[in-house]
N, C-alpha and C. Protein backbone atom coordinates (compact mmCIF):
# COMPACT_ATOMS: atom_id res chain seq x y z
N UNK A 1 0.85 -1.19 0.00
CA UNK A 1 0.00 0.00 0.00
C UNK A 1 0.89 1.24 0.00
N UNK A 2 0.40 2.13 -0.49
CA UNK A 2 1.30 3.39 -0.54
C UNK A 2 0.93 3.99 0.24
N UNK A 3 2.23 4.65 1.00
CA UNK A 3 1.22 5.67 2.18
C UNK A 3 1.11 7.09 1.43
N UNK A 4 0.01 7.24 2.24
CA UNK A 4 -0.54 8.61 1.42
C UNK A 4 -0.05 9.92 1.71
N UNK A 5 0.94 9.89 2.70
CA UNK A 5 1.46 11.17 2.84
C UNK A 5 2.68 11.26 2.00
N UNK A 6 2.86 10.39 1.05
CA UNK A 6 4.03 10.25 0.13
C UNK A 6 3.57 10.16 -1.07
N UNK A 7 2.08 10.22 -1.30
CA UNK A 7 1.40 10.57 -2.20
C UNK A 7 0.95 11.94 -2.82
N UNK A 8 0.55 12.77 -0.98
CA UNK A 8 0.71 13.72 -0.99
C UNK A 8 1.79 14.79 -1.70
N UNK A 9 2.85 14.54 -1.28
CA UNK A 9 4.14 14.99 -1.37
C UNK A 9 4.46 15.21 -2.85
N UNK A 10 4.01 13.83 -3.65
CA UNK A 10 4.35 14.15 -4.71
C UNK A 10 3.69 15.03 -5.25
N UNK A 11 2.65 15.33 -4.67
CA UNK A 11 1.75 16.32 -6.07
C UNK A 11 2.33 17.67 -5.64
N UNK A 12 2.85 17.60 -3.84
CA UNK A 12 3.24 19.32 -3.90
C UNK A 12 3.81 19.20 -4.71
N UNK A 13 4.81 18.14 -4.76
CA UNK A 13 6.80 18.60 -5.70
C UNK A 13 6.36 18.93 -6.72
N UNK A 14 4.96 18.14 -7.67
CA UNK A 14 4.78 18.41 -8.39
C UNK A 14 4.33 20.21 -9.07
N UNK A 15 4.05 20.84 -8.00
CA UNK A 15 2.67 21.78 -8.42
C UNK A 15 1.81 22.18 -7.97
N UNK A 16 1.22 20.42 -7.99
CA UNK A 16 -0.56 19.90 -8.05
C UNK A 16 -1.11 20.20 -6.82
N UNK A 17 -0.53 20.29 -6.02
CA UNK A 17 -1.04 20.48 -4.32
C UNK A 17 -0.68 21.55 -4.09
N UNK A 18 -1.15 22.84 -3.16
CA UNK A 18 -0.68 23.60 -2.22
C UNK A 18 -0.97 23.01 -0.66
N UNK A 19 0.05 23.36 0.04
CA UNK A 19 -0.39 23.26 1.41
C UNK A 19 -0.22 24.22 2.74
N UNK A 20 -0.35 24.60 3.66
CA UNK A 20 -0.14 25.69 4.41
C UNK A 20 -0.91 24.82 6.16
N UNK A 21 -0.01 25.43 6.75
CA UNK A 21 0.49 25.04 8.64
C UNK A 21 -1.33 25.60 9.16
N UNK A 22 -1.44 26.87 8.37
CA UNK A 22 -2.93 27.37 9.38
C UNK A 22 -4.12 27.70 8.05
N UNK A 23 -5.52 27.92 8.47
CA UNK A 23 -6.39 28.00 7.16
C UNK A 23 -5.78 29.40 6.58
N UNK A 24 -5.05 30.05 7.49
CA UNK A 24 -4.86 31.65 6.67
C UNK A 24 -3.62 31.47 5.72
N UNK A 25 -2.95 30.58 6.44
CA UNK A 25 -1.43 30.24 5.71
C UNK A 25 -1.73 29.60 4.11
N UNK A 26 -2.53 28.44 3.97
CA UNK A 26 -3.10 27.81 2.97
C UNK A 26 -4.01 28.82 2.20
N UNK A 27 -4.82 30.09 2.50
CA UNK A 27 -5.51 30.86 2.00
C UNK A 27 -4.70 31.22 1.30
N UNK A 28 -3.70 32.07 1.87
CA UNK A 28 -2.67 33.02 1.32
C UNK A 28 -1.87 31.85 -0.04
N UNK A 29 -1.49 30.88 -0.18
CA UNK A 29 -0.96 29.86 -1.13
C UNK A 29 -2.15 29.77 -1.96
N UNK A 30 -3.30 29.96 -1.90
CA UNK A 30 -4.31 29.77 -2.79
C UNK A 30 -4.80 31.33 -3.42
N UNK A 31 -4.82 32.36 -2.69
CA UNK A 31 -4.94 33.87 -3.51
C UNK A 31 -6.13 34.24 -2.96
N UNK A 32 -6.55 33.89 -1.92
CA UNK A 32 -7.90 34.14 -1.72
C UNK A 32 -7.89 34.70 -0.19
N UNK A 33 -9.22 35.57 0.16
CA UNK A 33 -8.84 36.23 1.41
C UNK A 33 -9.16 35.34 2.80
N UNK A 34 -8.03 35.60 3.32
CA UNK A 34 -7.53 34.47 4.31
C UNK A 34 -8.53 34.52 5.30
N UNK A 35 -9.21 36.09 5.81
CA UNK A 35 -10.44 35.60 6.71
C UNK A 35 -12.05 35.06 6.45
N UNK A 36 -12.13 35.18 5.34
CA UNK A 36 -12.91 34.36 4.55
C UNK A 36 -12.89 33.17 4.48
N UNK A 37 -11.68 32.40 4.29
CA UNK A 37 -11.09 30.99 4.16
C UNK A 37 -11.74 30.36 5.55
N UNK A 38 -11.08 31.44 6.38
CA UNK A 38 -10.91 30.41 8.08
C UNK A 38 -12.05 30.71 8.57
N UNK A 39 -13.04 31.42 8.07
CA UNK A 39 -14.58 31.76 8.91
C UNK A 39 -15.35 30.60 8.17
N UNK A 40 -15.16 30.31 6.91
CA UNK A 40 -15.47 29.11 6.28
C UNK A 40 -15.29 27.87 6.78
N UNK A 41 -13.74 27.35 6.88
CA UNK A 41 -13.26 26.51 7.40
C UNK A 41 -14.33 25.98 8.89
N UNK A 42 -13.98 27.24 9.63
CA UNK A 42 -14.70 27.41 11.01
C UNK A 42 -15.86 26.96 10.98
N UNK A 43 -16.83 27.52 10.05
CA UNK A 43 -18.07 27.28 9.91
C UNK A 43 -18.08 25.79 9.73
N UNK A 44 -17.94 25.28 8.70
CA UNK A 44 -17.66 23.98 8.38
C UNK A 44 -17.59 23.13 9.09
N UNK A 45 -16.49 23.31 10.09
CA UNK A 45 -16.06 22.46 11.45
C UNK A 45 -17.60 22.40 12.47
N UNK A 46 -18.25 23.45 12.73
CA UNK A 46 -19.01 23.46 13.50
C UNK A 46 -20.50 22.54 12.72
N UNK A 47 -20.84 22.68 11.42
CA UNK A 47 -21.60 21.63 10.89
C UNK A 47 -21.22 20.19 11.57
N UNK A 48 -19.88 20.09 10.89
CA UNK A 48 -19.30 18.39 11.46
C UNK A 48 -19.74 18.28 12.89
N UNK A 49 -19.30 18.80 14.09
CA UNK A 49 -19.54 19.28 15.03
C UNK A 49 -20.94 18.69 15.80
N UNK A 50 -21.95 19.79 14.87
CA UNK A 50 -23.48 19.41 15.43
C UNK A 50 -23.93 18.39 14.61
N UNK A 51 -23.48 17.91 13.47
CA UNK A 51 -24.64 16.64 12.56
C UNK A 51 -25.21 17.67 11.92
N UNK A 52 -25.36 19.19 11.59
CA UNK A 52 -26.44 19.37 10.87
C UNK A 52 -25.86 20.89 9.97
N UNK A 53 -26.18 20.71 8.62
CA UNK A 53 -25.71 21.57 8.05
C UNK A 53 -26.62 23.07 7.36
N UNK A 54 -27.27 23.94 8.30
CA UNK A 54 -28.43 24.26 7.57
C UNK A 54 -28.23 25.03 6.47
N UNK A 55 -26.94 24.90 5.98
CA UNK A 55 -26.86 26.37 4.41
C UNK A 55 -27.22 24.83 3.26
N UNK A 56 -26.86 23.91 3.62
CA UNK A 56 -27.41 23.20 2.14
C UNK A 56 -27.85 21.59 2.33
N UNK A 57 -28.49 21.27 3.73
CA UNK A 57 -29.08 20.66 4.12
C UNK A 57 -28.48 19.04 4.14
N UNK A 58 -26.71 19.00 4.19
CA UNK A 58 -26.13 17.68 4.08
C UNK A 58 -26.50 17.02 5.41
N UNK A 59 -26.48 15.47 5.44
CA UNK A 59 -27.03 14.39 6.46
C UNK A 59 -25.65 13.34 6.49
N UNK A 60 -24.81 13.61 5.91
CA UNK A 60 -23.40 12.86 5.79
C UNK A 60 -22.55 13.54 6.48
N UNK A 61 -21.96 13.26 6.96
CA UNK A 61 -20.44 14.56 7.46
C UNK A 61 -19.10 13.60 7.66
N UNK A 62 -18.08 14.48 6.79
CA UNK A 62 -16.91 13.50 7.09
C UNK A 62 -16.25 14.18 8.48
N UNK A 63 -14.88 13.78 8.71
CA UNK A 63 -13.98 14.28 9.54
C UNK A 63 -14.19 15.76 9.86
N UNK A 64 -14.28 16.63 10.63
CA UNK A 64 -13.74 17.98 11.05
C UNK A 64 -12.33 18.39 10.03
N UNK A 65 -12.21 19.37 9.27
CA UNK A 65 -10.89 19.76 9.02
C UNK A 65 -10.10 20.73 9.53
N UNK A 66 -9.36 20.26 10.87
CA UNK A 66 -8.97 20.83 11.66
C UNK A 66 -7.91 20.43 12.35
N UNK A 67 -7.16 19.74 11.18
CA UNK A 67 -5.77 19.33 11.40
C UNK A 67 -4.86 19.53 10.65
N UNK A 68 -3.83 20.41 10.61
CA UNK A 68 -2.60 20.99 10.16
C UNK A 68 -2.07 19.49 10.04
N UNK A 69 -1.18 19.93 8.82
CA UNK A 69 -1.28 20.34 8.04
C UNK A 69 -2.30 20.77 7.05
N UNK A 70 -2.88 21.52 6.38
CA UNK A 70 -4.23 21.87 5.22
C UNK A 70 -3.81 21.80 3.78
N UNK A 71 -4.37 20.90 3.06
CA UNK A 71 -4.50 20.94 1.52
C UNK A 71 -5.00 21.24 0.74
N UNK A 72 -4.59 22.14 -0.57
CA UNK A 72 -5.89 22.26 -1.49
C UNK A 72 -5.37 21.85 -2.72
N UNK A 73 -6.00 21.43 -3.71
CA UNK A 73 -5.62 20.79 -5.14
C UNK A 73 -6.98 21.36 -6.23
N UNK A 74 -6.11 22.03 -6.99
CA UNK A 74 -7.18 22.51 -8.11
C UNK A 74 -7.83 21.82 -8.76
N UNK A 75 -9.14 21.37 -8.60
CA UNK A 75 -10.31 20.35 -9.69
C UNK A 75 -10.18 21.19 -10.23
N UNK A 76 -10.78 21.01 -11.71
CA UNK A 76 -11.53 21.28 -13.12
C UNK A 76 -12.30 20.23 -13.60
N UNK A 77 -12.48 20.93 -14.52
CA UNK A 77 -13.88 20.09 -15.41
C UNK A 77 -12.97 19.02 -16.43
N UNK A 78 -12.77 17.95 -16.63
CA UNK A 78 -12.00 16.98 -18.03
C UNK A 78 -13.14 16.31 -18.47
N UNK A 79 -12.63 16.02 -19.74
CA UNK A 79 -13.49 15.40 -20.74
C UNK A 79 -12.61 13.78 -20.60
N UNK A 80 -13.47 13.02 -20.29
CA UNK A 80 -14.05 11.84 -19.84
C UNK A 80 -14.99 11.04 -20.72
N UNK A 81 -15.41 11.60 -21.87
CA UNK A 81 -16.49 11.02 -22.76
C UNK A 81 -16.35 11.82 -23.77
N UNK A 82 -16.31 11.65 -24.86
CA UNK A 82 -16.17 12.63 -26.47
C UNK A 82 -17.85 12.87 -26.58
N UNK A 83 -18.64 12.27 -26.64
CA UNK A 83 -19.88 11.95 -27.23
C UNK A 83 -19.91 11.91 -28.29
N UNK A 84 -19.01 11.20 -28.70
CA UNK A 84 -18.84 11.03 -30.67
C UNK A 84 -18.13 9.83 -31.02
N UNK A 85 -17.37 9.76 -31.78
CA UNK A 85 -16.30 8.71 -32.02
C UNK A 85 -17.09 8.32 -33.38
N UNK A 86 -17.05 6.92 -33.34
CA UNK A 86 -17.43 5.50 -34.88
C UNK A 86 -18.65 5.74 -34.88
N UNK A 87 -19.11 6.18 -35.80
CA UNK A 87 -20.84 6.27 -36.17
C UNK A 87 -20.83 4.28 -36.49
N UNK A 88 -22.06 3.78 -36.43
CA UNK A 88 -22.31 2.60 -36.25
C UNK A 88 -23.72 2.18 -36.45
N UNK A 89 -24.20 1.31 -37.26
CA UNK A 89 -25.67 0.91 -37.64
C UNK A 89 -25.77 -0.15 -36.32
N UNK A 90 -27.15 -0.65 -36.35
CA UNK A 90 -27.67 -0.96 -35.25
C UNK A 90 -27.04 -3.02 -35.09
N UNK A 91 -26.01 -3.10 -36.18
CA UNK A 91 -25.42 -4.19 -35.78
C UNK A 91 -23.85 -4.24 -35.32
N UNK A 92 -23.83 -3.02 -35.02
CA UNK A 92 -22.38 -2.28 -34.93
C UNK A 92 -21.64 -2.34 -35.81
N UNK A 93 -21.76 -2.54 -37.07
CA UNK A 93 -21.02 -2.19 -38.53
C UNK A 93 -20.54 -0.85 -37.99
N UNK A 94 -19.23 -0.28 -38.46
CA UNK A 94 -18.89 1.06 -38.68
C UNK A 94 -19.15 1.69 -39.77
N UNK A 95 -19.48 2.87 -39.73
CA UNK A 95 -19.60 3.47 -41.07
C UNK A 95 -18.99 4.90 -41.18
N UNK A 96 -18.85 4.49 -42.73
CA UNK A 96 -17.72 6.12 -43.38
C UNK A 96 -18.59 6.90 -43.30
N UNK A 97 -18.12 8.03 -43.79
CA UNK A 97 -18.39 9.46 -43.64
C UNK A 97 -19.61 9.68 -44.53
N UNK A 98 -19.99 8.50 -45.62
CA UNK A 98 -21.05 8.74 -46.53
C UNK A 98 -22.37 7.43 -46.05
N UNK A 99 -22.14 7.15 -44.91
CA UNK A 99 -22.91 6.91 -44.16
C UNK A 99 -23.04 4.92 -44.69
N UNK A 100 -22.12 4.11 -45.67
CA UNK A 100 -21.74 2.98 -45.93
C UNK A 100 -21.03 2.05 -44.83
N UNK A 101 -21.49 0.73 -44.56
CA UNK A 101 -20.64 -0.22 -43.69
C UNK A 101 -19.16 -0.14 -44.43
N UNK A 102 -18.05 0.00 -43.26
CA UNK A 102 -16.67 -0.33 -43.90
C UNK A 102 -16.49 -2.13 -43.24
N UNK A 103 -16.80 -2.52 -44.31
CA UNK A 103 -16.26 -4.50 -44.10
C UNK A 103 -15.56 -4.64 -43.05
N UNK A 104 -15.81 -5.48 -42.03
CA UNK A 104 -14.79 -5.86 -41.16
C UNK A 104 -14.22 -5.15 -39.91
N UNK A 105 -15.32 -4.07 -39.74
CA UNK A 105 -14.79 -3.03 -39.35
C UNK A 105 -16.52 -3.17 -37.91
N UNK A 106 -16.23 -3.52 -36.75
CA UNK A 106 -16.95 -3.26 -35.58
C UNK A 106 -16.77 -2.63 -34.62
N UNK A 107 -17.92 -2.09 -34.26
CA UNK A 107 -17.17 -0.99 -32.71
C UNK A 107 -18.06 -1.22 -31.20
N UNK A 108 -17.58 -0.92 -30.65
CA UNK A 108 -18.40 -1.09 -29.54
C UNK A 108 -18.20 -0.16 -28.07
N UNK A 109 -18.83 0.35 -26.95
CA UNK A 109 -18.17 1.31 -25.94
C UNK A 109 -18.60 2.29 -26.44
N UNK A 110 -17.75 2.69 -25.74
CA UNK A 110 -17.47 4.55 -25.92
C UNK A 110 -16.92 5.36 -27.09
N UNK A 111 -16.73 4.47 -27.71
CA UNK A 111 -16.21 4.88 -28.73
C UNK A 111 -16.89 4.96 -29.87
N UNK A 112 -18.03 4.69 -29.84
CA UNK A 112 -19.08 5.01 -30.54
C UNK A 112 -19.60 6.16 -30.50
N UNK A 113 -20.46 6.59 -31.62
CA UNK A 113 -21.02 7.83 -31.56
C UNK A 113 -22.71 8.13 -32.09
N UNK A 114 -23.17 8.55 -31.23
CA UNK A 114 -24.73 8.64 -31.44
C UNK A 114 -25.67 7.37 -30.79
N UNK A 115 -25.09 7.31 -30.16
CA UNK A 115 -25.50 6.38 -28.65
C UNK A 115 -26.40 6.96 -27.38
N UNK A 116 -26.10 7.85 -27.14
CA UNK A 116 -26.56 9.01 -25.86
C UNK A 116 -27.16 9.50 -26.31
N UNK A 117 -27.11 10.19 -27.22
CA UNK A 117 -28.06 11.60 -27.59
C UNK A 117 -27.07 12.54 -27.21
N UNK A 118 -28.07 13.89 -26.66
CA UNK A 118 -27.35 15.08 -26.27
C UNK A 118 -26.93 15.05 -24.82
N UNK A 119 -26.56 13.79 -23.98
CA UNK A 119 -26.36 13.68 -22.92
C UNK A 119 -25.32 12.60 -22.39
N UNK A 120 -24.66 12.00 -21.60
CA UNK A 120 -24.39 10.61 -20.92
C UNK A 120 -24.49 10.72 -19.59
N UNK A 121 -25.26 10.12 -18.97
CA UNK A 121 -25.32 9.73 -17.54
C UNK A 121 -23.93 8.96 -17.24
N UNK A 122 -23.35 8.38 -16.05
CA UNK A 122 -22.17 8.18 -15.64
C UNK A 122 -21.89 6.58 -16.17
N UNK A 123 -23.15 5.96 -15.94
CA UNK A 123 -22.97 4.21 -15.76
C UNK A 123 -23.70 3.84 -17.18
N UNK A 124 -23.67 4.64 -17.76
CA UNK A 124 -24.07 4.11 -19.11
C UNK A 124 -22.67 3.36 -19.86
N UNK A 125 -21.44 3.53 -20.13
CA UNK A 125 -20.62 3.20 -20.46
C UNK A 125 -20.80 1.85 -20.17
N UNK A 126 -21.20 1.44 -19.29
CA UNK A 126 -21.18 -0.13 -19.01
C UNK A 126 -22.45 -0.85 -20.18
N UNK A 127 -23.44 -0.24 -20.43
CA UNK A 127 -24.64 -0.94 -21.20
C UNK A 127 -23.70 -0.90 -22.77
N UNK A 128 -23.07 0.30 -22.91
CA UNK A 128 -22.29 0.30 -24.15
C UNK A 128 -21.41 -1.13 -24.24
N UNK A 129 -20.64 -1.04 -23.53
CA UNK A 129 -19.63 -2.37 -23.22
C UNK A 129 -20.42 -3.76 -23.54
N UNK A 130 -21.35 -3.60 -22.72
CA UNK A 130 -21.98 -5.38 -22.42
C UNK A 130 -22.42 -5.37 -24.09
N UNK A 131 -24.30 -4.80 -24.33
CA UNK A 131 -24.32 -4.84 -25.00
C UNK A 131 -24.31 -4.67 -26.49
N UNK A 132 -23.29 -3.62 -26.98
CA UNK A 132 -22.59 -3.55 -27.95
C UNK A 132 -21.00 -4.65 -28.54
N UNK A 133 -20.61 -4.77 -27.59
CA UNK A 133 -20.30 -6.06 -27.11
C UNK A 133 -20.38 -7.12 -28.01
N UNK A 134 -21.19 -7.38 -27.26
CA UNK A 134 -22.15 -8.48 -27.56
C UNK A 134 -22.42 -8.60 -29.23
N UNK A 135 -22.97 -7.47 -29.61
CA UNK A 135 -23.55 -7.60 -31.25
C UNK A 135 -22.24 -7.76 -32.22
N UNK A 136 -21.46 -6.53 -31.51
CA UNK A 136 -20.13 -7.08 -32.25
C UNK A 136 -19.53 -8.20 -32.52
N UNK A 137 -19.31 -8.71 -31.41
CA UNK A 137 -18.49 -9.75 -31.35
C UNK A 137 -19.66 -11.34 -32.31
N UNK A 138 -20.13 -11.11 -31.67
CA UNK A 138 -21.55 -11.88 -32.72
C UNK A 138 -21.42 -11.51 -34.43
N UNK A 139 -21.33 -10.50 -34.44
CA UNK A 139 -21.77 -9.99 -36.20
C UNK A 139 -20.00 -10.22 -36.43
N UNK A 140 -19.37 -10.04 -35.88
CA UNK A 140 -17.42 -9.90 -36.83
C UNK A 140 -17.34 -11.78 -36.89
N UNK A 141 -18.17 -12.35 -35.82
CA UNK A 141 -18.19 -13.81 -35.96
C UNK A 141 -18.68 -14.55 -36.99
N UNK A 142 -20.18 -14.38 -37.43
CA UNK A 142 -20.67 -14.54 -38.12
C UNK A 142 -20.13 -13.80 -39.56
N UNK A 143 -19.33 -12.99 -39.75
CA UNK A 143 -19.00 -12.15 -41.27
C UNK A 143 -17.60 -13.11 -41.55
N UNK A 144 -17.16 -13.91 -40.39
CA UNK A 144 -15.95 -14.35 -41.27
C UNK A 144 -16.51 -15.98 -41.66
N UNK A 145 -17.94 -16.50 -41.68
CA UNK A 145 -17.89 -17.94 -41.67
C UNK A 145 -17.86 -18.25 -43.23
């Protein structure tokens, strides 16, 4: 198992992490105003505290964060799903650009395109997998007998 404070570490060396001794110390490494940070922080702690959060009504609460060292690591948004890829008829044939099966040619996953619509929910990737899958591996079977 890796310990995680050596996990940690790497992302400071890297960059990827800031960290700071107090919430004002870590504010100040992040650009943001430090009594803001720690009235936050504060606040926060006192949710954990009572069980009850009334600015946005959470029923879960992890740990108090109220142990120095403090971390922060910049999320963003990544693309995780194209919503495009191999256009594909409904036996997973691939098809060119003029909308023809290319022989020999099956797709299946995510890598398909026009599957979702204008959306993907998270656990859909798996129905792609199974059964696209499935037709593929069936139809590239059947095309070589």
């Amino acid at each position: 198992m890796v310990d995680a404070s050596s996990v940690i570490q790497g992302y400071i060396t890297r960059g990827l992490m800031l960290s700071g001794d107090t919430y004002e110390a870590l504010a100040e490494a992040l650009e943001i105003p430090a009594d803001a940070f720690a009235a936050t922080m504060e606040k926060w702690n006192g949710y954990v505290a009572e069980k009850n959060d009334p600015d946005f009504g959470r029923t879960s609460f992890a740990s108090p964060l109220d142990t120095a060292p403090f971390y922060a690591v910049k999320v963003t948004a990544g693309i995780h799903h194209t919503m495009g890829g191999l256009k594909i008829d409904t036996e997973t044939h691939v098809l060119n650009a003029n909308g023809e099966i290319i022989p020999g040619l099956f797709a299946a996953g995510e890598v398909t395109g026009g599957v979702h619509g204008a959306n993907r929910l998270g656990g859909n990737a798996v129905a792609d997998i199974i059964v696209f899958g499935r037709i593929a591996g069936e139809q590239a079977a059947a095309s070589i007998k």
